[in-house]
Protein backbone atom coordinates (compact mmCIF):
# COMPACT_ATOMS: atom_id res chain seq x y z
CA UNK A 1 0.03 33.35 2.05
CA UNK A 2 -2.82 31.60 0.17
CA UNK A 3 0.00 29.40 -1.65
CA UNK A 4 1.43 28.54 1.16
CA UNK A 5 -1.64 27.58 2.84
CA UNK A 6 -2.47 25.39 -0.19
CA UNK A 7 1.11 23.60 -0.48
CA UNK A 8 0.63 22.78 3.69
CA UNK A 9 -2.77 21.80 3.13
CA UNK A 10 -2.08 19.29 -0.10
CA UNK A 11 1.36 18.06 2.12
CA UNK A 12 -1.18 16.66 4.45
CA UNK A 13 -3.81 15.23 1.98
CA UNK A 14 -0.77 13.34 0.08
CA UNK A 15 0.70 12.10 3.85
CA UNK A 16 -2.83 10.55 4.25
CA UNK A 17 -3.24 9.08 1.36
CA UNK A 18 0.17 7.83 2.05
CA UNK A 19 -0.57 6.52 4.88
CA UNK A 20 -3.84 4.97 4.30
CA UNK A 21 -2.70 3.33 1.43
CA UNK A 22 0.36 1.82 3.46
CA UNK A 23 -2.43 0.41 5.88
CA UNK A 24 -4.49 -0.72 3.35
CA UNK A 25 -1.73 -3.03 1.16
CA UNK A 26 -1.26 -4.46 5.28
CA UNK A 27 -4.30 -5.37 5.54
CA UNK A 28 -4.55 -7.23 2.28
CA UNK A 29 -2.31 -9.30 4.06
CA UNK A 30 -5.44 -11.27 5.94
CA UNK A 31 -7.32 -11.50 2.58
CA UNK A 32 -4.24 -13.10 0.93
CA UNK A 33 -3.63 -15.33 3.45
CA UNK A 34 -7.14 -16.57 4.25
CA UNK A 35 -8.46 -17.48 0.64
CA UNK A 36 -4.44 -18.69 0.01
CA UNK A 37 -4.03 -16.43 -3.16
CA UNK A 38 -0.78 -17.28 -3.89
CA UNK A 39 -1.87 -20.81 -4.61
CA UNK A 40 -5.43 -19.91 -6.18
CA UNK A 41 -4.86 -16.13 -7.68
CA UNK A 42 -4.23 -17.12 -10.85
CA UNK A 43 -7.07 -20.07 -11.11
CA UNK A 44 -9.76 -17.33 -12.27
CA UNK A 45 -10.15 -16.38 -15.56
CA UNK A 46 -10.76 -13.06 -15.01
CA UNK A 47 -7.85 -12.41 -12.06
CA UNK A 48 -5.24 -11.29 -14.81
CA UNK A 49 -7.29 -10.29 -17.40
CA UNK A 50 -7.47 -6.55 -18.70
CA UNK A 51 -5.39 -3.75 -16.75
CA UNK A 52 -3.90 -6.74 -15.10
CA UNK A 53 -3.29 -8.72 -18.26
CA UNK A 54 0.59 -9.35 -17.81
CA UNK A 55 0.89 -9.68 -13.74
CA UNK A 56 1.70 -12.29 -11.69
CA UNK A 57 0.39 -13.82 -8.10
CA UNK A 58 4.13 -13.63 -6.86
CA UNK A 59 4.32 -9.68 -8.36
CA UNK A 60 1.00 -9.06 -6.63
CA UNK A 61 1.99 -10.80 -3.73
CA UNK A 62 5.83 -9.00 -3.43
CA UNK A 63 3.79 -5.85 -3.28
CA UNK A 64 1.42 -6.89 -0.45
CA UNK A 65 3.68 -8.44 2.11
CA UNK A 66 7.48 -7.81 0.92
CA UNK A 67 7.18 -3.79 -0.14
CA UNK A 68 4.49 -3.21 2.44
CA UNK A 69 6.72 -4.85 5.61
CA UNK A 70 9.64 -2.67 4.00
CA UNK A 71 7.93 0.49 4.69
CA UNK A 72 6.62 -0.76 8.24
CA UNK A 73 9.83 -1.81 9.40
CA UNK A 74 12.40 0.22 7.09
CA UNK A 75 10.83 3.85 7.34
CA UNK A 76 7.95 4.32 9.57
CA UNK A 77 9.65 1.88 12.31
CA UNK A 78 12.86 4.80 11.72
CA UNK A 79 11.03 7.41 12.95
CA UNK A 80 9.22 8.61 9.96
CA UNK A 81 5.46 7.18 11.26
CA UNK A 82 5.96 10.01 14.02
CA UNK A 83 6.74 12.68 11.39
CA UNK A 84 3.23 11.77 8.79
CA UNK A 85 1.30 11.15 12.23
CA UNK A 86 1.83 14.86 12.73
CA UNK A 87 0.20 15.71 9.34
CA UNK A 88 -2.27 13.54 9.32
């Protein structure tokens, strides 16, 4: 029973984290739109530097509104919000 209890248990953890990382890229959305990244992302130095050496404002951007209104509107708008609330 202990296994099972465990697989439950991380089931949950992994639908929050899904889920609060689902809110969170939505509410990058304000950020983004207030301080106008996609026209001033990539005017600091530092913005693509490092672990983001190679990325773009549009790839950053795609991510925050396109991928993250696909999952409102394509899964959790189909039913599957209802399912994770019940884990979370």
């Amino acid at each position: 029973m202990s296994r099972q209890s465990d697989f439950v248990t991380l089931a949950r953890q992994e639908t929050r984290n899904l889920w609060n990382a689902w809110l969170e890229l939505k509410s990058m959305q304000e950020e983004w739109n207030a301080l106008d990244y996609a026209n001033t992302l990539g005017d600091e130095d530092d913005a693509f530097a490092g672990e983001n050496e190679g990325l773009s404002a549009s790839e950053v951007g795609a991510v925050i509104f396109d991928t993250a209104n696909a999952i409102d509107t394509e899964v959790m708008d189909a039913g599957h919000a209802t399912n994770m609330a019940k884990l979370l």
